[in-house]
PDB file of N, CA and C in Angstrom:
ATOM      1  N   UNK A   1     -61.245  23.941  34.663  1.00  0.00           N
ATOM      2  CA  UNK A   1     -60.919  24.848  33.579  1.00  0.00           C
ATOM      3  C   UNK A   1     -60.634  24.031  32.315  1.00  0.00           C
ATOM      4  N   UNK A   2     -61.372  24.623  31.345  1.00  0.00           N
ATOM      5  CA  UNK A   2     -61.539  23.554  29.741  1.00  0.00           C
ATOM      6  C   UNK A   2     -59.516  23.907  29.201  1.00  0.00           C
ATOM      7  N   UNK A   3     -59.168  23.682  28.017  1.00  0.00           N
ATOM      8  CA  UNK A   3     -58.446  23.702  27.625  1.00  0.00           C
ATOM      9  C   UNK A   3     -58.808  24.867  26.683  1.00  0.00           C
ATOM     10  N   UNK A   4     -59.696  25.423  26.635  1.00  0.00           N
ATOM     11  CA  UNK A   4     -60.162  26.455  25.792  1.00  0.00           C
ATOM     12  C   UNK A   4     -60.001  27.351  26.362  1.00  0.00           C
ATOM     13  N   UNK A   5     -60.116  27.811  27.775  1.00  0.00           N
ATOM     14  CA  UNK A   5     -60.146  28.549  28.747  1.00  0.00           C
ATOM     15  C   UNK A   5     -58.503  28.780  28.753  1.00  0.00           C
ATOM     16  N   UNK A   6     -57.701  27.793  29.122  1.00  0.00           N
ATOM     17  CA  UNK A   6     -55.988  27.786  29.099  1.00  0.00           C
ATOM     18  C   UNK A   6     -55.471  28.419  27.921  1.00  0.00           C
ATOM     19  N   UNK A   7     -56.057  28.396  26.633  1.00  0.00           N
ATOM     20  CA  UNK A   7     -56.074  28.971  25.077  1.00  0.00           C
ATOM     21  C   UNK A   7     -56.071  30.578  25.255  1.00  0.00           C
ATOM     22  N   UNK A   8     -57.490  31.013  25.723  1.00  0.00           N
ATOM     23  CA  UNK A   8     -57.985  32.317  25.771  1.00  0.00           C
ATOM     24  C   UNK A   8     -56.892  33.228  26.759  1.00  0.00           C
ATOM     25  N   UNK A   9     -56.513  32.215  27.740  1.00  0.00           N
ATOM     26  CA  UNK A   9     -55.583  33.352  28.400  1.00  0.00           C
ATOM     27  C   UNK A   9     -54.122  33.223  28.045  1.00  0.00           C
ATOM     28  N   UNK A  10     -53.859  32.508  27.136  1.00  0.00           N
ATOM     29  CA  UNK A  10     -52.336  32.162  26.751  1.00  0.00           C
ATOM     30  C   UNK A  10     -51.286  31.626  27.451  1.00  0.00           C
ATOM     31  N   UNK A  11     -52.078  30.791  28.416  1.00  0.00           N
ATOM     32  CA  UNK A  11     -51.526  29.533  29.257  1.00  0.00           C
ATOM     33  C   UNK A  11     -51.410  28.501  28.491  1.00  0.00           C
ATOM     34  N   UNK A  12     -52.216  28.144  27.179  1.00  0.00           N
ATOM     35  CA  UNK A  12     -51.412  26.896  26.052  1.00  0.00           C
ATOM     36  C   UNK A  12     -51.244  27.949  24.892  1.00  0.00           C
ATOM     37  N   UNK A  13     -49.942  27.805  24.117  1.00  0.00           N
ATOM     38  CA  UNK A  13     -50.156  27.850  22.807  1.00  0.00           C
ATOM     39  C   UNK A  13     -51.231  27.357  21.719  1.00  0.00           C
ATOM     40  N   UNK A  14     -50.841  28.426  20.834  1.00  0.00           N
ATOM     41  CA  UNK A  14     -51.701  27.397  19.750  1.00  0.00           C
ATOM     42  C   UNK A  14     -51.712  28.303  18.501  1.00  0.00           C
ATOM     43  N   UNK A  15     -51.846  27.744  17.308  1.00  0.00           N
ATOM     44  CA  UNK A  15     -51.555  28.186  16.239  1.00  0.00           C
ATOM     45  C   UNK A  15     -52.294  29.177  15.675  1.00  0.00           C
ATOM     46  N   UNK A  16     -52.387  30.194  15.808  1.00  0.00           N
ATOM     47  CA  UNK A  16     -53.186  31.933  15.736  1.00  0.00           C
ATOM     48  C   UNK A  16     -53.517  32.091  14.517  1.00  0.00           C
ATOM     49  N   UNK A  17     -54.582  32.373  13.744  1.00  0.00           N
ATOM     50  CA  UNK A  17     -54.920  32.376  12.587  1.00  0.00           C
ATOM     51  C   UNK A  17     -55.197  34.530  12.810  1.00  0.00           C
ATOM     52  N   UNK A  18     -55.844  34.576  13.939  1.00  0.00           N
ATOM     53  CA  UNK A  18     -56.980  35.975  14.321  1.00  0.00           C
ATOM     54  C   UNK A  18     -56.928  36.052  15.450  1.00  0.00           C
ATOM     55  N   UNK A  19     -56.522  37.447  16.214  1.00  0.00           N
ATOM     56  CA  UNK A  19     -56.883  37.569  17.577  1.00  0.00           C
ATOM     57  C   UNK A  19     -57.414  39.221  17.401  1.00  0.00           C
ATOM     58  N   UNK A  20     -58.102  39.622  18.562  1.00  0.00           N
ATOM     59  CA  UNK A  20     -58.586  40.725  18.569  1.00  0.00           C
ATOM     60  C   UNK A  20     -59.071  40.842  19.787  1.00  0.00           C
ATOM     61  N   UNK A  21     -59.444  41.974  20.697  1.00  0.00           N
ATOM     62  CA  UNK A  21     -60.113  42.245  21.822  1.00  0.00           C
ATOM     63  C   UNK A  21     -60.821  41.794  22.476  1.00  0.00           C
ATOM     64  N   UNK A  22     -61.904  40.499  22.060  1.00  0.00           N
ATOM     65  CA  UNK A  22     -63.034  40.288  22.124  1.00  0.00           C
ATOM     66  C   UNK A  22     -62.479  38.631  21.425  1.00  0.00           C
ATOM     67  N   UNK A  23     -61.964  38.111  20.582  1.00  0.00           N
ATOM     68  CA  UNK A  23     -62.034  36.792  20.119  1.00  0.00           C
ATOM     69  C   UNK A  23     -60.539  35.878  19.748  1.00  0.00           C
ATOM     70  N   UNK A  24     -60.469  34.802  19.410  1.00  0.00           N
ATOM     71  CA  UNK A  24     -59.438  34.181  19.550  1.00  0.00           C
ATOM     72  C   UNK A  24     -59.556  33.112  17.950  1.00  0.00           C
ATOM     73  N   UNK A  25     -58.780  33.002  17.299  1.00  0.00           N
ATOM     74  CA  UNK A  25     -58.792  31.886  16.148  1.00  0.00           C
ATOM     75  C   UNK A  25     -57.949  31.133  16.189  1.00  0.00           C
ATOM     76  N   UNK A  26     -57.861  29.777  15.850  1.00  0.00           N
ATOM     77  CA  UNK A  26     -56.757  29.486  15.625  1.00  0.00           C
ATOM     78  C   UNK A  26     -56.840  27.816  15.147  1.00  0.00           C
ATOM     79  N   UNK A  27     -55.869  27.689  14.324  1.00  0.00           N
ATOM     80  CA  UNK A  27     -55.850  25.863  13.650  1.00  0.00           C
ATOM     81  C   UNK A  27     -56.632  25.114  15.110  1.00  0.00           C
ATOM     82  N   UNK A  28     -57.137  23.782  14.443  1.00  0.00           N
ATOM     83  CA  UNK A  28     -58.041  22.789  15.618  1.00  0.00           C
ATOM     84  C   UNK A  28     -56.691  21.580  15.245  1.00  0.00           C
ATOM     85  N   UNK A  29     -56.294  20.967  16.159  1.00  0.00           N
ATOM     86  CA  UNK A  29     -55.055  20.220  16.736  1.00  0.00           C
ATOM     87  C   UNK A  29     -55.616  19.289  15.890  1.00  0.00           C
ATOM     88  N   UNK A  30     -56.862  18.813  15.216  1.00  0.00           N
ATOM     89  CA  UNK A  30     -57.403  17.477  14.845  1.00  0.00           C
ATOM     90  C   UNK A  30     -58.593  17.896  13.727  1.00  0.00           C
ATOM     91  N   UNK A  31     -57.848  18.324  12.624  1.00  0.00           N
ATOM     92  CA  UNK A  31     -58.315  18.981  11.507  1.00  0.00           C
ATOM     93  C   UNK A  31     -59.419  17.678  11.018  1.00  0.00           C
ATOM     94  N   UNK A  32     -60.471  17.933  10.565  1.00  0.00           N
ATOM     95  CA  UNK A  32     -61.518  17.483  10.216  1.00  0.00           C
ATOM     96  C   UNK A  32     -61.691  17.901   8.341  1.00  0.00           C
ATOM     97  N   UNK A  33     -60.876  18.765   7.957  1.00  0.00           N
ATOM     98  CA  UNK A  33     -60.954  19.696   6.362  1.00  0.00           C
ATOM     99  C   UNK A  33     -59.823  20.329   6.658  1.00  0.00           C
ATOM    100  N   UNK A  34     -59.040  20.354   5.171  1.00  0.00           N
ATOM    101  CA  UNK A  34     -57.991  21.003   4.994  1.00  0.00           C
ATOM    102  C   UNK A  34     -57.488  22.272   5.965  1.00  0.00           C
ATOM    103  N   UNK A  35     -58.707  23.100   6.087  1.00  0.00           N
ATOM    104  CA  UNK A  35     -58.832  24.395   6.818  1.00  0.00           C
ATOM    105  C   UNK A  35     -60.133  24.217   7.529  1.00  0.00           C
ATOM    106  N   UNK A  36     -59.592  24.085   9.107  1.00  0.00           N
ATOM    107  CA  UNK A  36     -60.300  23.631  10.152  1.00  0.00           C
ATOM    108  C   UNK A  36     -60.020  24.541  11.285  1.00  0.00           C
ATOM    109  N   UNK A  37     -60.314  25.524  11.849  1.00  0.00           N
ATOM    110  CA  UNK A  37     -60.163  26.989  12.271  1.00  0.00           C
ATOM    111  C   UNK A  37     -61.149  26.526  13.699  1.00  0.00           C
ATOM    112  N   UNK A  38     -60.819  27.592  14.810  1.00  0.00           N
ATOM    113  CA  UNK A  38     -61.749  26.971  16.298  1.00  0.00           C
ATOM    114  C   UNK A  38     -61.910  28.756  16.515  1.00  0.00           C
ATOM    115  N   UNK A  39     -63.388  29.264  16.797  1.00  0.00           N
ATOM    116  CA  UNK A  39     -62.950  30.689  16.921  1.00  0.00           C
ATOM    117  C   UNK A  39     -63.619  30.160  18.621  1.00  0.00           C
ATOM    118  N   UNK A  40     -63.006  31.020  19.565  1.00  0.00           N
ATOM    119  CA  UNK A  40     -63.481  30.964  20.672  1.00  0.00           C
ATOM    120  C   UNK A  40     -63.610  32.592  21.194  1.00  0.00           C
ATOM    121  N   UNK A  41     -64.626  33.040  21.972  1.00  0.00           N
ATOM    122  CA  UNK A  41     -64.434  33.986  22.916  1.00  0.00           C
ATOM    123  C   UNK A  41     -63.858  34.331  23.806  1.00  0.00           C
ATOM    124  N   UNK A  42     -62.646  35.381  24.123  1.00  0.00           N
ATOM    125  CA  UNK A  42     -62.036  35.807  25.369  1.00  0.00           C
ATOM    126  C   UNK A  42     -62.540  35.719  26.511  1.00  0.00           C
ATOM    127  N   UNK A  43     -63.833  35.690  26.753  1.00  0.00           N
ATOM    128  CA  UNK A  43     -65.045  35.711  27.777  1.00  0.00           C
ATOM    129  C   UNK A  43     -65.597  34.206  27.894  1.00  0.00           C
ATOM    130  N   UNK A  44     -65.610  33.940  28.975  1.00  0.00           N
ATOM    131  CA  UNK A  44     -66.087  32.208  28.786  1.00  0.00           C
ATOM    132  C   UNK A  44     -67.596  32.454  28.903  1.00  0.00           C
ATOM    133  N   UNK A  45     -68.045  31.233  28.256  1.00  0.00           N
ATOM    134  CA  UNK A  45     -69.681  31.055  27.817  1.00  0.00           C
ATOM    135  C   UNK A  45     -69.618  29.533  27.640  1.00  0.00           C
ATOM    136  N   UNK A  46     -70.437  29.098  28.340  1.00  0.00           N
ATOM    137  CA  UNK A  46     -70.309  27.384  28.164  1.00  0.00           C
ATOM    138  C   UNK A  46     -71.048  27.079  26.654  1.00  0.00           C
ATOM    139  N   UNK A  47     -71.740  27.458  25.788  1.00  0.00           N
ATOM    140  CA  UNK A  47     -72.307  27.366  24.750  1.00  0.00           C
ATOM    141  C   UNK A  47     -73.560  28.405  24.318  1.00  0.00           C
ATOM    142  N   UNK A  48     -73.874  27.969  22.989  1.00  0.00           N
ATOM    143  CA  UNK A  48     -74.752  29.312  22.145  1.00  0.00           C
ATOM    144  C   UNK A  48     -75.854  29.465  23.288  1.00  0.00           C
ATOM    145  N   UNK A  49     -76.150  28.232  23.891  1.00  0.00           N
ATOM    146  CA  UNK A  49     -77.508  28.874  24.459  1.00  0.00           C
ATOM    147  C   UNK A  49     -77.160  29.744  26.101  1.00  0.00           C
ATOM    148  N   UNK A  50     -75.938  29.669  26.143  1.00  0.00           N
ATOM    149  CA  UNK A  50     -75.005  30.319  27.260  1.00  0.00           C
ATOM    150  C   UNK A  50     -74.819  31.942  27.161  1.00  0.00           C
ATOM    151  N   UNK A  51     -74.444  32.239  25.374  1.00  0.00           N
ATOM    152  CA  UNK A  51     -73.406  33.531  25.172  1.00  0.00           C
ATOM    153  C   UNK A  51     -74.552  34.789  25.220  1.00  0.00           C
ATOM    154  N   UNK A  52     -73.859  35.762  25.366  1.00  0.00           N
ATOM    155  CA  UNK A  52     -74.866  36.977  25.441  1.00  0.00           C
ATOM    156  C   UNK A  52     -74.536  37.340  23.884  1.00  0.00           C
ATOM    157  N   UNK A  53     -75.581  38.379  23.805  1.00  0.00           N
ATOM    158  CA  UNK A  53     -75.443  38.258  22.801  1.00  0.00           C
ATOM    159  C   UNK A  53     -74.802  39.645  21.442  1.00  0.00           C
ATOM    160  N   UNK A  54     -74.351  40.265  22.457  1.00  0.00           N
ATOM    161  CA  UNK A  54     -72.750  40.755  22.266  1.00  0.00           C
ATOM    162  C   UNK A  54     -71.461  40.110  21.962  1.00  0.00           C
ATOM    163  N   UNK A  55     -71.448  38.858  22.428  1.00  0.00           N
ATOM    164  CA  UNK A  55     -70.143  38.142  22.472  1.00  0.00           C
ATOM    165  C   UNK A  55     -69.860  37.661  21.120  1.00  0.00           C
ATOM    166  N   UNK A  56     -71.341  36.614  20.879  1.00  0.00           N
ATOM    167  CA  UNK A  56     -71.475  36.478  19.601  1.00  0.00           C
ATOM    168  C   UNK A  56     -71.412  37.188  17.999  1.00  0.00           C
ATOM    169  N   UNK A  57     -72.188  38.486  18.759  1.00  0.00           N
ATOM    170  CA  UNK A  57     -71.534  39.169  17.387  1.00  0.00           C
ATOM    171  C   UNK A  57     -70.228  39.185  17.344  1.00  0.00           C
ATOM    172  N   UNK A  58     -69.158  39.524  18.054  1.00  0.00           N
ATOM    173  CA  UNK A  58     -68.019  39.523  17.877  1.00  0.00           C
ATOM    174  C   UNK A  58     -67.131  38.025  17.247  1.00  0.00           C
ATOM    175  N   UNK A  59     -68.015  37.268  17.458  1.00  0.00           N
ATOM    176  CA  UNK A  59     -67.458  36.026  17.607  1.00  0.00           C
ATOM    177  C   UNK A  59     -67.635  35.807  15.802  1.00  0.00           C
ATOM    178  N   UNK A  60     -68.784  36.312  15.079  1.00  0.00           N
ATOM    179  CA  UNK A  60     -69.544  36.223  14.323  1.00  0.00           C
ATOM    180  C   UNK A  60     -68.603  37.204  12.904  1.00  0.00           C
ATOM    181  N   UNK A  61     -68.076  38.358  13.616  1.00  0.00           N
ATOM    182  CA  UNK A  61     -66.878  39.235  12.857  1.00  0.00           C
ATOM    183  C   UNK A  61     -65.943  38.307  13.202  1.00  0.00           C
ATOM    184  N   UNK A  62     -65.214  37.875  13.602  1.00  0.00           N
ATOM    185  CA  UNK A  62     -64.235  37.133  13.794  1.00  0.00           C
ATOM    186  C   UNK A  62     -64.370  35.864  12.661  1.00  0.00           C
ATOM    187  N   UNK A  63     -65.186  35.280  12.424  1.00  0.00           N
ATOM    188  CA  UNK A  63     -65.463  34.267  11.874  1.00  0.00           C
ATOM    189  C   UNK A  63     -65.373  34.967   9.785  1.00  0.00           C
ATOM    190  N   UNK A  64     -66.152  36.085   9.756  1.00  0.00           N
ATOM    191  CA  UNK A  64     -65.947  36.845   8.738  1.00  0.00           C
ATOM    192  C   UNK A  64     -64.728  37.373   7.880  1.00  0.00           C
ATOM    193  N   UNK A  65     -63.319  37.495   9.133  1.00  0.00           N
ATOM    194  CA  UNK A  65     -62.850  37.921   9.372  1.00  0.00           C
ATOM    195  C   UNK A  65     -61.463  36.405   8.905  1.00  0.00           C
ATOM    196  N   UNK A  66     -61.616  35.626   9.673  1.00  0.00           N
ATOM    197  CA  UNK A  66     -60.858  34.570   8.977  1.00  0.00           C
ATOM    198  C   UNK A  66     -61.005  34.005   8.003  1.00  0.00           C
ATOM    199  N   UNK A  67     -62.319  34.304   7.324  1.00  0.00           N
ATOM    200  CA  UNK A  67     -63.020  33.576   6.115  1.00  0.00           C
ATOM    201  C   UNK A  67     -61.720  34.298   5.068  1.00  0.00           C
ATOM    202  N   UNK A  68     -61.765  35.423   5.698  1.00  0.00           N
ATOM    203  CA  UNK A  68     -61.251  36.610   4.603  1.00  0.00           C
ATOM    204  C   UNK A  68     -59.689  35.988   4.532  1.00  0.00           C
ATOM    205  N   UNK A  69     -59.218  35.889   5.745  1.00  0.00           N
ATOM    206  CA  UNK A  69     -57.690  36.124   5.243  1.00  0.00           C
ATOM    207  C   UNK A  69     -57.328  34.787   5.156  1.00  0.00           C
ATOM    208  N   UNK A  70     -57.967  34.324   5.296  1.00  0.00           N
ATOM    209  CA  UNK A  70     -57.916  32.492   4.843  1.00  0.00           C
ATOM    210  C   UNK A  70     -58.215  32.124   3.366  1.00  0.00           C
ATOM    211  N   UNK A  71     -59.211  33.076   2.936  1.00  0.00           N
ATOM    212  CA  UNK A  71     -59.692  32.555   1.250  1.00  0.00           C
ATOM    213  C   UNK A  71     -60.638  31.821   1.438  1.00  0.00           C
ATOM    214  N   UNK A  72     -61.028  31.175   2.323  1.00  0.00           N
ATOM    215  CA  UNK A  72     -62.167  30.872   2.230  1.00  0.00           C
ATOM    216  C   UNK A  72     -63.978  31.447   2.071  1.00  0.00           C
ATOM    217  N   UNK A  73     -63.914  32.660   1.946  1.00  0.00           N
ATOM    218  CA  UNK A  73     -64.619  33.128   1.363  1.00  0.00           C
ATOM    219  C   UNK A  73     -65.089  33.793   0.023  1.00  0.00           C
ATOM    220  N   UNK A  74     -63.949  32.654  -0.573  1.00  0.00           N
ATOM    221  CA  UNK A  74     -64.265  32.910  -1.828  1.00  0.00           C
ATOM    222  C   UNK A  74     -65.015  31.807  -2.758  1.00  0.00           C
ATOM    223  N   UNK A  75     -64.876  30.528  -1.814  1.00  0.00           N
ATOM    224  CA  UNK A  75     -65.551  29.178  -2.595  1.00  0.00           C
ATOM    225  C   UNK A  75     -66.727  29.012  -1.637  1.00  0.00           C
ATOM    226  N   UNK A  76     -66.504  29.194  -0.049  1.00  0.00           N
ATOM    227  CA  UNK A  76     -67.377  28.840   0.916  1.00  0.00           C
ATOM    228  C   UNK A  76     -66.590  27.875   2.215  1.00  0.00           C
ATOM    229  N   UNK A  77     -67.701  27.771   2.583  1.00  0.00           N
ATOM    230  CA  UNK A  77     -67.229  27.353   4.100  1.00  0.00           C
ATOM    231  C   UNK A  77     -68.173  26.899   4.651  1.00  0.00           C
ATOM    232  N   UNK A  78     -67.980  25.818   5.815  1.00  0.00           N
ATOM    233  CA  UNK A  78     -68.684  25.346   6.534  1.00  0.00           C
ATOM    234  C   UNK A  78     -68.467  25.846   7.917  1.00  0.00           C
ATOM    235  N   UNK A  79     -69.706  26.397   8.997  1.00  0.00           N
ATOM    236  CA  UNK A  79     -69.608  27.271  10.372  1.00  0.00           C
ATOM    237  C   UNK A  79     -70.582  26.667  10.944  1.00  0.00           C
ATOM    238  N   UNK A  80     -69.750  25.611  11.993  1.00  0.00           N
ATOM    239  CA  UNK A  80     -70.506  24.556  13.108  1.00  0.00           C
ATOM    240  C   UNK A  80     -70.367  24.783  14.339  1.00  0.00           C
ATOM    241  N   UNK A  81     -71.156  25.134  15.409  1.00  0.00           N
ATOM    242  CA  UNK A  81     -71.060  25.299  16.602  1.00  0.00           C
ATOM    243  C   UNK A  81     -71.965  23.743  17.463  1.00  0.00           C
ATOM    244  N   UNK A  82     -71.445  23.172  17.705  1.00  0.00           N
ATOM    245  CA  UNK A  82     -72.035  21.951  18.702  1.00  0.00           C
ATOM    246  C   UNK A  82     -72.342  22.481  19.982  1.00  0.00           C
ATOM    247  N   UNK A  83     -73.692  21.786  20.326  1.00  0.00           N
ATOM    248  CA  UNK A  83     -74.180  22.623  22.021  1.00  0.00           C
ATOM    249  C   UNK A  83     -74.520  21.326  22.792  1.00  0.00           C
ATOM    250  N   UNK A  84     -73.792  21.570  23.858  1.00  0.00           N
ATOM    251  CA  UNK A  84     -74.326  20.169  24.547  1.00  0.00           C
ATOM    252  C   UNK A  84     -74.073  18.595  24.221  1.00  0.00           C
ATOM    253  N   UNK A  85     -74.219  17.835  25.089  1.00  0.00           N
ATOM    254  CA  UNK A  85     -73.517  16.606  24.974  1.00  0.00           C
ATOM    255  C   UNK A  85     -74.047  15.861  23.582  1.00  0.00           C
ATOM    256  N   UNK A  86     -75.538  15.937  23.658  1.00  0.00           N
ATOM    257  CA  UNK A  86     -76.092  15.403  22.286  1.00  0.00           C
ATOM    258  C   UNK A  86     -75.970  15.737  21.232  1.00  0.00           C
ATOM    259  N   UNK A  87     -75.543  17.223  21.101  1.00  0.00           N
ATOM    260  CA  UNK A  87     -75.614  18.058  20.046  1.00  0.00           C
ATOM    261  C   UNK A  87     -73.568  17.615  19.266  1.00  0.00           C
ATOM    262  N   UNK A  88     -72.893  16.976  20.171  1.00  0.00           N
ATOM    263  CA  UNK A  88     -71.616  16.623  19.754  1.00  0.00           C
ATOM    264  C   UNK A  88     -70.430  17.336  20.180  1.00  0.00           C
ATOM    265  N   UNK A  89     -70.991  18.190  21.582  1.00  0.00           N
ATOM    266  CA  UNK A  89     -69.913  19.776  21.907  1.00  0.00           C
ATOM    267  C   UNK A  89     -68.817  18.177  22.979  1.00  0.00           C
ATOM    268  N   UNK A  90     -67.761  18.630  22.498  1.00  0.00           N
ATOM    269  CA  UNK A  90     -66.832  18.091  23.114  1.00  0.00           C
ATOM    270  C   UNK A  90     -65.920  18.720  24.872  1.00  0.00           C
ATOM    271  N   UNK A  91     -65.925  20.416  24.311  1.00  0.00           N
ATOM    272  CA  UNK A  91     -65.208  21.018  25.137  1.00  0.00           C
ATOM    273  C   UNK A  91     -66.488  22.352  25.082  1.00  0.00           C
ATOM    274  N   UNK A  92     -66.779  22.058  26.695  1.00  0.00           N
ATOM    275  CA  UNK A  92     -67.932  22.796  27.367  1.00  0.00           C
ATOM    276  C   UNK A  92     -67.466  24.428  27.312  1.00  0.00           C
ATOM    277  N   UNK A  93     -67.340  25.006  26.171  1.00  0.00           N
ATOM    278  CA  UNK A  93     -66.557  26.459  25.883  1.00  0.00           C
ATOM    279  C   UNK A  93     -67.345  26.606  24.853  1.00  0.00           C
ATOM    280  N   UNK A  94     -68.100  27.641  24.181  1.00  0.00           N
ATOM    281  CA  UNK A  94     -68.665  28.233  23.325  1.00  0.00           C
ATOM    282  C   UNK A  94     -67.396  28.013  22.156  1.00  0.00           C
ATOM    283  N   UNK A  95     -67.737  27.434  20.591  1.00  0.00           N
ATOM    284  CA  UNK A  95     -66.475  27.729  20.055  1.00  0.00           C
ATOM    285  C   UNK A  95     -67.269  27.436  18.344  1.00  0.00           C
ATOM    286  N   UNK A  96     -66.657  28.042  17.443  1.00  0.00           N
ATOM    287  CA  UNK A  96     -67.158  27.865  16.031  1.00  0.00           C
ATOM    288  C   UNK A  96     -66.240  26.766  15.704  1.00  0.00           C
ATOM    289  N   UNK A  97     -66.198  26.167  14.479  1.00  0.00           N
ATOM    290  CA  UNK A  97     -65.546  25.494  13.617  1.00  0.00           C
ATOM    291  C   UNK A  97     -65.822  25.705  12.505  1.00  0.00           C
ATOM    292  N   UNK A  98     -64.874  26.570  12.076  1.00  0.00           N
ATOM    293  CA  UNK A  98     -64.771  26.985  10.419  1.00  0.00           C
ATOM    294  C   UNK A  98     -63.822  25.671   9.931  1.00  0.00           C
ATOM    295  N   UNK A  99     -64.705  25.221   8.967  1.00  0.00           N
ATOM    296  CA  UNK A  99     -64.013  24.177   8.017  1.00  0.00           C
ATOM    297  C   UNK A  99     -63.997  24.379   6.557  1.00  0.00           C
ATOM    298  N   UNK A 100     -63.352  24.156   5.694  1.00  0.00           N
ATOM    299  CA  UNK A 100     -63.389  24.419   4.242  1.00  0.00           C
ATOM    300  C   UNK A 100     -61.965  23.964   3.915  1.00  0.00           C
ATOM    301  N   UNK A 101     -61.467  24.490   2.165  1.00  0.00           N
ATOM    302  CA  UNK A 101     -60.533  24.213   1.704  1.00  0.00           C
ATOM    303  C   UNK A 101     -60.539  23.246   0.720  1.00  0.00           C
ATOM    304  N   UNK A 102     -62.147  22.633   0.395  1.00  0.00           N
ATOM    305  CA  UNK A 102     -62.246  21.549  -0.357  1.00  0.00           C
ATOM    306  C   UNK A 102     -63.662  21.848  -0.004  1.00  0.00           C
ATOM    307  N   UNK A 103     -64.548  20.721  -1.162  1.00  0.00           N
ATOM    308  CA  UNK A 103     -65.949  20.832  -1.168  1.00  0.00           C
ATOM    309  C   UNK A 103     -66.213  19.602  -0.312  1.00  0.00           C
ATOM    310  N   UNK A 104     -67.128  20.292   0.837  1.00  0.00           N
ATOM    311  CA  UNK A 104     -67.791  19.314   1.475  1.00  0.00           C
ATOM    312  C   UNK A 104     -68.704  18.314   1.514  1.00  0.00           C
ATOM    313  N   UNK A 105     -68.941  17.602   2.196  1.00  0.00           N
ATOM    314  CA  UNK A 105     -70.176  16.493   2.071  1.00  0.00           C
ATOM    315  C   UNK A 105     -70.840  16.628   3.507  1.00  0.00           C
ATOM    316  N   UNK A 106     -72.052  16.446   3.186  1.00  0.00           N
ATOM    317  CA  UNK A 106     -73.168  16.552   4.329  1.00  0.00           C
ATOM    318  C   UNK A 106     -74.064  15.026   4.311  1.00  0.00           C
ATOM    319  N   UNK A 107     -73.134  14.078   5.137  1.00  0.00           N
ATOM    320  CA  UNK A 107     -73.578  12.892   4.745  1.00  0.00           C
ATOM    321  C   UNK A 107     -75.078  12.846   5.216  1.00  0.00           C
ATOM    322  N   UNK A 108     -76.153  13.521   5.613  1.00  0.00           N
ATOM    323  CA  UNK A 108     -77.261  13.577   5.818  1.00  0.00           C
ATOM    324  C   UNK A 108     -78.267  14.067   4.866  1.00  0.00           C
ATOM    325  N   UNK A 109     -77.364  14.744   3.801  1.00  0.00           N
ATOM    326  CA  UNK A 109     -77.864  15.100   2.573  1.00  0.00           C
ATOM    327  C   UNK A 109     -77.860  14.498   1.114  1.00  0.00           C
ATOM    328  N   UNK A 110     -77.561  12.863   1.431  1.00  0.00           N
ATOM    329  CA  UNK A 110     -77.146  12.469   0.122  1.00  0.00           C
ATOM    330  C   UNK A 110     -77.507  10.974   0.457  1.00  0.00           C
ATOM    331  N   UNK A 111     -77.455  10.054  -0.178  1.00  0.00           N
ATOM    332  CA  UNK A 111     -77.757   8.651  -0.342  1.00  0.00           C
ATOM    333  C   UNK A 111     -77.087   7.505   0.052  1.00  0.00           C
ATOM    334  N   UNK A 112     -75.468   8.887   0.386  1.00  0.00           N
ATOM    335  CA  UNK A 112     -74.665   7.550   1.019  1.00  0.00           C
ATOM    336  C   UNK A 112     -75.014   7.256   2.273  1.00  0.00           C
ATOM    337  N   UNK A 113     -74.551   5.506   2.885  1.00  0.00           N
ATOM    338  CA  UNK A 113     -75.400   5.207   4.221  1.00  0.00           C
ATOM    339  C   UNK A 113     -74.881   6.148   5.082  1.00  0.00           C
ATOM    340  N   UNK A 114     -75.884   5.887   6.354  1.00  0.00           N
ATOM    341  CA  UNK A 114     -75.127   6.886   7.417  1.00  0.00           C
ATOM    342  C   UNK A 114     -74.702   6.194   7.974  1.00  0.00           C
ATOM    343  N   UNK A 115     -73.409   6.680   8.442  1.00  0.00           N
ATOM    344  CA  UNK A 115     -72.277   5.669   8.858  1.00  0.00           C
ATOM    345  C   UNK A 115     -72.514   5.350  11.042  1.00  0.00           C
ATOM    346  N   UNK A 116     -73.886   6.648  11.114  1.00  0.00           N
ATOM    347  CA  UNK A 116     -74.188   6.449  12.184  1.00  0.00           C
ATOM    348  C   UNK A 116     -75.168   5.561  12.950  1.00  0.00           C
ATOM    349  N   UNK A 117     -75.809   5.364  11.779  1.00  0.00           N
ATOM    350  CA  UNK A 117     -77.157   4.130  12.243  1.00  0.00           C
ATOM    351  C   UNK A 117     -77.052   2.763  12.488  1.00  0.00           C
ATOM    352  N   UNK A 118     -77.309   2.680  13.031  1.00  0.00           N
ATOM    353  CA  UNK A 118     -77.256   1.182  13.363  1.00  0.00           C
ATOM    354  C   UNK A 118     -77.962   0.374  12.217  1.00  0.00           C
ATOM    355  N   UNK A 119     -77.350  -0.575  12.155  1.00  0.00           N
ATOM    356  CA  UNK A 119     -77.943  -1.939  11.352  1.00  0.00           C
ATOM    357  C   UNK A 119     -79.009  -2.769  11.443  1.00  0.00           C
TER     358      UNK A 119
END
């Protein structure tokens, strides 16, 4: 059982941004941007290519939904879902990452080196 799973049923705390019938929000323990948000599903789904696709919409209002009472939908936001080991998913649980609060950088979009390539 992930730690996401312990989240959804309220066996760990954790800092609640949004809850509702269907979805779960809440601060990420290891903020990446000022406002760094984890939406997960009540329903476990190991990832996007996992979720039905009911879940997601909900998951998808939820995400709309914190934009709102966060303010972040008023400058923008960044909405990352990682799938799979390559793709960078850490915790095998379907989960968004709303980030914002400042203007981002997409170091794949710009000239600075990538800090991932090898030499």
């Amino acid at each position: 059982m992930t730690v996401f799973h312990k989240i959804a049923k309220g066996e760990i705390p954790c800092n609640k941004v949004y809850e509702d019938e269907f979805t779960l929000a809440f601060h990420d323990i290891n903020p990446k941007a000022p406002i760094h948000i984890l939406v997960i599903p009540k329903l476990f789904a190991t990832d996007l290519q996992d979720v039905d696709d009911n879940t997601l919409a909900h998951m998808h209002k939820a995400v709309k939904e914190v934009a709102r009472l966060t303010g972040l939908d008023k400058n923008g936001y960044r909405l990352i879902s990682n799938v799979g080991k390559d793709g960078g998913q850490e915790v095998p649980y379907i989960h968004f990452h709303i980030l914002g609060g400042k203007k981002l950088k997409w170091p794949h979009l710009t000239d600075e080196p990538d800090p991932h390539k090898s030499l």
